[in-house]
N, C-alpha and C. Protein backbone atom coordinates (compact mmCIF):
# COMPACT_ATOMS: atom_id res chain seq x y z
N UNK A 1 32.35 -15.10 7.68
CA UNK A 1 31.57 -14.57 8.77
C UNK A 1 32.20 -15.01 10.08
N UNK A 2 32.21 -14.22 11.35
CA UNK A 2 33.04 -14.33 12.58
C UNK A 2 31.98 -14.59 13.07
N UNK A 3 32.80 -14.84 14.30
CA UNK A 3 32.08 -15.51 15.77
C UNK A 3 31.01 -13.92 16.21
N UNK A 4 29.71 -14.44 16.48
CA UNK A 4 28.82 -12.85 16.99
C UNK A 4 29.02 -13.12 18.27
N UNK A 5 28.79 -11.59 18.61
CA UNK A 5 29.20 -11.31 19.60
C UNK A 5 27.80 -11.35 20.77
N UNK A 6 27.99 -11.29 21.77
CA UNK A 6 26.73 -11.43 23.06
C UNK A 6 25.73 -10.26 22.57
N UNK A 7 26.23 -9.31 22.51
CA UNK A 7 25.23 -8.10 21.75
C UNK A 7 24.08 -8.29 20.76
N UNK A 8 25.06 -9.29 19.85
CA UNK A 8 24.24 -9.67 18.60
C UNK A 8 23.14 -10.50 18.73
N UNK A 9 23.88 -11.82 19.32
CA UNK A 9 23.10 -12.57 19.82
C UNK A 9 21.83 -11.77 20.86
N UNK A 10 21.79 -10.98 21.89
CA UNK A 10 20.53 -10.26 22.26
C UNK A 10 19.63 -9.55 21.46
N UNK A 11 20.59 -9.06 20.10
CA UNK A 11 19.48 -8.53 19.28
C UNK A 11 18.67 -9.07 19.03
N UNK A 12 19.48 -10.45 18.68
CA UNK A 12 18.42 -11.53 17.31
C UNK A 12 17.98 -11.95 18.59
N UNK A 13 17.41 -11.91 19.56
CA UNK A 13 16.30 -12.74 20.58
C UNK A 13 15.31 -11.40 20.57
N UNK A 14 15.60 -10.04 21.18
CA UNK A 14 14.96 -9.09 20.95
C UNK A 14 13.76 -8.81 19.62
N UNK A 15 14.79 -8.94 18.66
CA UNK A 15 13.84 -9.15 16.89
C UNK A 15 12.91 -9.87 17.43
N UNK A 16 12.91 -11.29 17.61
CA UNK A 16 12.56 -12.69 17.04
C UNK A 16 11.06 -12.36 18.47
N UNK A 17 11.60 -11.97 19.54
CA UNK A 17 10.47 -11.21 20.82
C UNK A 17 9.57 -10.59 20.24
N UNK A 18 9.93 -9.28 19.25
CA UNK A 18 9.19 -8.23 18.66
C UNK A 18 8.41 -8.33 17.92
N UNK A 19 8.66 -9.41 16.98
CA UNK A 19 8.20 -10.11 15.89
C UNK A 19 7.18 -10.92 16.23
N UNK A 20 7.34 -11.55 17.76
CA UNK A 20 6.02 -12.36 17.99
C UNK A 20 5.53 -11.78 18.79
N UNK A 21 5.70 -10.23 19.20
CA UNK A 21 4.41 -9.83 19.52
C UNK A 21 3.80 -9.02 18.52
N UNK A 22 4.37 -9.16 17.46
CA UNK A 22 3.50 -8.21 16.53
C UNK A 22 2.65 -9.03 15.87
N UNK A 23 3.28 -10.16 15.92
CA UNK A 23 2.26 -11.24 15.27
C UNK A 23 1.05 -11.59 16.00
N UNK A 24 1.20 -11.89 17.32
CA UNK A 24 0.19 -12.17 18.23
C UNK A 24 -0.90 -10.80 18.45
N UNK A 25 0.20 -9.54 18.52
CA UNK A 25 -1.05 -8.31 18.25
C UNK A 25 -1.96 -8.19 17.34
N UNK A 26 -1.74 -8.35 16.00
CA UNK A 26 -2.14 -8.67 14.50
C UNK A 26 -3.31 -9.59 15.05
N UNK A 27 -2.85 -10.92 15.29
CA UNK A 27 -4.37 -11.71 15.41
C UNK A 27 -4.93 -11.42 16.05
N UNK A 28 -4.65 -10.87 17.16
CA UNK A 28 -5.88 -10.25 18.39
C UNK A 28 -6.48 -8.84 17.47
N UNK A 29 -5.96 -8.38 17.09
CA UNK A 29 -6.69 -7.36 16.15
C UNK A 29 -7.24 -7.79 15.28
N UNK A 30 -7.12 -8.39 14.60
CA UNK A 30 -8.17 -9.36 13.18
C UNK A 30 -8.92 -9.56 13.99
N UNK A 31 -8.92 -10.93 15.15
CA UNK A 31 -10.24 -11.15 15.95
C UNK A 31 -10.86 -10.60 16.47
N UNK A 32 -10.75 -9.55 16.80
CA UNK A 32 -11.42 -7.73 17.27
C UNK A 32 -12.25 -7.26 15.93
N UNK A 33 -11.77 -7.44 14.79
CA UNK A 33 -12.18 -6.47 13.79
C UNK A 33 -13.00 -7.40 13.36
N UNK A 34 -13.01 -9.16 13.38
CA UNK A 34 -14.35 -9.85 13.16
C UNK A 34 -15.19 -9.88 13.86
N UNK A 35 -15.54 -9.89 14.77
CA UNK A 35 -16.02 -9.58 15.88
C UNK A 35 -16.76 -8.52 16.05
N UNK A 36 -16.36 -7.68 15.50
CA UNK A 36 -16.88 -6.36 15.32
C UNK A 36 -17.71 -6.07 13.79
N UNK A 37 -17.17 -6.78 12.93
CA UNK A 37 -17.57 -6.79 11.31
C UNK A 37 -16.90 -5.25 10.79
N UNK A 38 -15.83 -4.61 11.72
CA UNK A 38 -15.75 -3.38 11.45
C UNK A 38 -13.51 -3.14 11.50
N UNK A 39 -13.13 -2.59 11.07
CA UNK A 39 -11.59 -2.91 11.48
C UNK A 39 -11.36 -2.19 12.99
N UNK A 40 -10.91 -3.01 13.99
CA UNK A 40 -10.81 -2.72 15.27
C UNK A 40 -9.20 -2.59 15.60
N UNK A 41 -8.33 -1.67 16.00
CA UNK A 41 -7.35 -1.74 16.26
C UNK A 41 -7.23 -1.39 17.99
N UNK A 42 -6.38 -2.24 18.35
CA UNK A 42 -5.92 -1.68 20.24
C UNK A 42 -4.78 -1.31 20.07
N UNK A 43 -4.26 0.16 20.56
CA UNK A 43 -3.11 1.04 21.00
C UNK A 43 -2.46 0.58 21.72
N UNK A 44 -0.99 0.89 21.40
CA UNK A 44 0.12 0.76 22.42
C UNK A 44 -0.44 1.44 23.24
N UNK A 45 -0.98 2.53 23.66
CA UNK A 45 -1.08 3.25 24.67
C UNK A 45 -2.09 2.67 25.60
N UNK A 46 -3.06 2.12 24.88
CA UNK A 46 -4.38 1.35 25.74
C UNK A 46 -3.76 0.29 26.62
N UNK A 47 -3.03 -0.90 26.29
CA UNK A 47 -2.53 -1.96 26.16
C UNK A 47 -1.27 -1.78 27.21
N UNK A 48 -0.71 -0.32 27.23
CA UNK A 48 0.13 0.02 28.30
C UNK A 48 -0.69 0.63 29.46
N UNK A 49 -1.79 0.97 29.45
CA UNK A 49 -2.70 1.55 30.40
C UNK A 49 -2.80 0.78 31.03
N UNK A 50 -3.74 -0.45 29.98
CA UNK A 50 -4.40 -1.51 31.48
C UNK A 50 -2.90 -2.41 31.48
N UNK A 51 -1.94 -2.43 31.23
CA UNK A 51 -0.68 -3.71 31.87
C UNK A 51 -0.24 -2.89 33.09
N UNK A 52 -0.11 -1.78 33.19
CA UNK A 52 0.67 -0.79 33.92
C UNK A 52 0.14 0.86 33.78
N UNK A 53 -0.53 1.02 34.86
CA UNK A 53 -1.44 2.35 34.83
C UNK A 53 -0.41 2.71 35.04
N UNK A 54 0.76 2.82 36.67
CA UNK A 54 1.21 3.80 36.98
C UNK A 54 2.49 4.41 35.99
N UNK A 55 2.74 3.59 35.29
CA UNK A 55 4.10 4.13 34.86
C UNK A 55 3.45 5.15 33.47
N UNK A 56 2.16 4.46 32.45
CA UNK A 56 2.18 5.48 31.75
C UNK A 56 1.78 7.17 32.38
N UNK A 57 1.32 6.64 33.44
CA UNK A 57 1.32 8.07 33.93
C UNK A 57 2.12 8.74 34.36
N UNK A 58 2.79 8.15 34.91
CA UNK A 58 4.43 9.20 35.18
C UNK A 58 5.29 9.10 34.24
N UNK A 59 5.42 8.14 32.96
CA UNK A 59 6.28 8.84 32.05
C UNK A 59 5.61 10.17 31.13
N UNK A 60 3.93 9.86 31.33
CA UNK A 60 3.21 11.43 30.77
C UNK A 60 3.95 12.42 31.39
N UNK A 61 3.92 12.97 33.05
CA UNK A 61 4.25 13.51 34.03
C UNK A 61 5.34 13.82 33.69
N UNK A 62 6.32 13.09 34.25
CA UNK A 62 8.38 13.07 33.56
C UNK A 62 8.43 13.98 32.33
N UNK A 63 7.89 13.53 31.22
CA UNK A 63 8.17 14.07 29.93
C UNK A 63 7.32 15.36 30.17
N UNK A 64 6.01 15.74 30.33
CA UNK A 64 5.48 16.91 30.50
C UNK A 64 6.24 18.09 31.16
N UNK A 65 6.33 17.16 32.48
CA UNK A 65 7.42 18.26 34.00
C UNK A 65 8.33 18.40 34.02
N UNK A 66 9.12 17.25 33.37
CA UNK A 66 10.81 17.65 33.66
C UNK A 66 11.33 17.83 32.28
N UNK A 67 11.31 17.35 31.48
CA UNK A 67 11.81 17.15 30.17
C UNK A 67 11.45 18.24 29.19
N UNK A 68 10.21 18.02 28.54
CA UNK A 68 9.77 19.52 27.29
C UNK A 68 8.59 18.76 26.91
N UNK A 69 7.29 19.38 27.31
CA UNK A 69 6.03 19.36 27.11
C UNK A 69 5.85 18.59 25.21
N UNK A 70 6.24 18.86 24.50
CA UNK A 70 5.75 18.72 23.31
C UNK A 70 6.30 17.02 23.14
N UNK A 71 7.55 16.97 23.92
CA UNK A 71 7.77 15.56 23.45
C UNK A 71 7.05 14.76 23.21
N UNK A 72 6.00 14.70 24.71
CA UNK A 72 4.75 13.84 24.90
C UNK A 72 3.66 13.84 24.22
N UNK A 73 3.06 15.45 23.73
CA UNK A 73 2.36 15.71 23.33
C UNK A 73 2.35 15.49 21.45
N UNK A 74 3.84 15.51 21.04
CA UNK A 74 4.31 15.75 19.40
C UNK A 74 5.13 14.66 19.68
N UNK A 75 5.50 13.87 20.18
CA UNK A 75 6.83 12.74 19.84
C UNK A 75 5.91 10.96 20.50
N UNK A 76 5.57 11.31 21.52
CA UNK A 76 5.24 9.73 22.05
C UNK A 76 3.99 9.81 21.90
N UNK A 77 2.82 10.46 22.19
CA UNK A 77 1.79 10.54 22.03
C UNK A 77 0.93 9.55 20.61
N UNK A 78 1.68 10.23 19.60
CA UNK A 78 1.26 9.92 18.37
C UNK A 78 1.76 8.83 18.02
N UNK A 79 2.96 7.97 18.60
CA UNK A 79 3.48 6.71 18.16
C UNK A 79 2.10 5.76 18.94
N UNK A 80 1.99 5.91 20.41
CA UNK A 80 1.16 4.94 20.88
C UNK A 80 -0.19 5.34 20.84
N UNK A 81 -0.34 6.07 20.09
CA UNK A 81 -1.97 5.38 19.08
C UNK A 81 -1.64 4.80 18.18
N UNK A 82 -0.92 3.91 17.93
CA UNK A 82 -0.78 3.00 16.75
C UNK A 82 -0.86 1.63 17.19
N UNK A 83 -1.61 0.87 16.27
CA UNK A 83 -1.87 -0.83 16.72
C UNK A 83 -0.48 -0.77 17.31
N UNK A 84 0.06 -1.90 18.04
CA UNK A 84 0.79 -2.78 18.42
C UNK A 84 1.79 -2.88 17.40
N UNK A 85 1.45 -4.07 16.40
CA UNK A 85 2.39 -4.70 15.13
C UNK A 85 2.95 -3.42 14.36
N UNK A 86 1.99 -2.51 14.50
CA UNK A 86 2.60 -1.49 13.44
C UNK A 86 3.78 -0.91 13.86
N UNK A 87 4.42 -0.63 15.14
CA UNK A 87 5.34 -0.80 15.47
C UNK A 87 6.42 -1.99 15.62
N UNK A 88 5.75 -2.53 16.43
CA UNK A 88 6.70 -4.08 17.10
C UNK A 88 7.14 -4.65 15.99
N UNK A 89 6.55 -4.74 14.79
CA UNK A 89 6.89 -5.53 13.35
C UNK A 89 8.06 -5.00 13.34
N UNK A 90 8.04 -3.97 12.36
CA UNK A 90 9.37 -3.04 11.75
C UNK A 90 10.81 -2.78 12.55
N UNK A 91 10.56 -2.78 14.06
CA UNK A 91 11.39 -2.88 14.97
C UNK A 91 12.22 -4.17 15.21
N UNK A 92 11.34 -4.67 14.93
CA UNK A 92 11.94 -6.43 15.54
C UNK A 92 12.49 -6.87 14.34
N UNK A 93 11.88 -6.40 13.09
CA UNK A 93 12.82 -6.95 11.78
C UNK A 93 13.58 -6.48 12.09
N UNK A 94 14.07 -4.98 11.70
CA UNK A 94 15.38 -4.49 12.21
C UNK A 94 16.26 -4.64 12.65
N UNK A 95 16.00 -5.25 14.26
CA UNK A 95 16.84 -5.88 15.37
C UNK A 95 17.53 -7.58 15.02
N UNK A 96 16.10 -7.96 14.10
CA UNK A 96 16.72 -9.42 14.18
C UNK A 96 17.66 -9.21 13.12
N UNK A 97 17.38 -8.32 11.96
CA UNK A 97 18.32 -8.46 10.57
C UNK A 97 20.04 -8.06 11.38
N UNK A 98 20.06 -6.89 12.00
CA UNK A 98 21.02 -6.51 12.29
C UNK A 98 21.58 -7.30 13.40
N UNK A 99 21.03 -7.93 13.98
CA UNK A 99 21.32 -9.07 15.12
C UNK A 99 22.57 -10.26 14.01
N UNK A 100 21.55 -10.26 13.42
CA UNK A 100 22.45 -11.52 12.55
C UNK A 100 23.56 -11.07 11.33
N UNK A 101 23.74 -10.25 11.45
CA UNK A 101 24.53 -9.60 10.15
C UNK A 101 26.00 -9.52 11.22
C-alpha cells in the first residue's frame, strides 16, 4: 500500500463527518420517536429549512427557473424527505471506505 494522497485523506475526514452526523441524526430521531411513543423522523429538507431558509429556497427557484422543473420536483425533492442518517450513513461509508483504499 502507497503513500495516500491529500484527496484521500479528505475523503476519509468527509466519511468519518458523515458518519457522525448520521449517527447523531439517528439519536435525535429515536429521542423524537420516544417522546412521541410513535416513530418520528426529521427531513433533510426540514433541518435545511430552519439552518438556512434562504438557500433552500433559491436552490428550489435555480432548479425550477433555470435548470428543468422536474429535477426538483422528481430528483431532490424526494431525497430530502428522508431522515438525515438515511442518507448521511451510506454516503459517509462510501467516502470513508474509498478514502482509505
Amino acid at each position: 500500500m502507497g503513500q495516500r494522497t491529500t484527496f484521500q485523506w479528505i475523503q476519509t475526514v468527509f466519511g468519518l463527518a458523515l458518519i457522525a452526523i448520521a449517527i447523531l441524526a439517528l439519536g435525535y430521531d429515536a429521542q423524537l420517536s420516544s417522546a412521541e411513543m410513535e416513530p418520528q423522523f426529521k427531513p433533510i429538507g426540514q433541518w435545511w429549512f430552519e439552518l438556512h431558509r434562504g438557500s433552500y429556497g433559491g436552490v428550489q427557484v435555480f432548479l425550477e427557473r433555470y435548470l428543468w422543473p422536474p429535477l426538483w420536483s422528481h430528483g431532490l425533492l424526494p431525497v430530502i424527505q428522508w431522515p438525515v442518517w438515511v442518507v448521511a450513513g451510506p454516503v459517509g461509508i462510501i467516502a470513508f471506505v474509498f478514502g482509505r483504499s
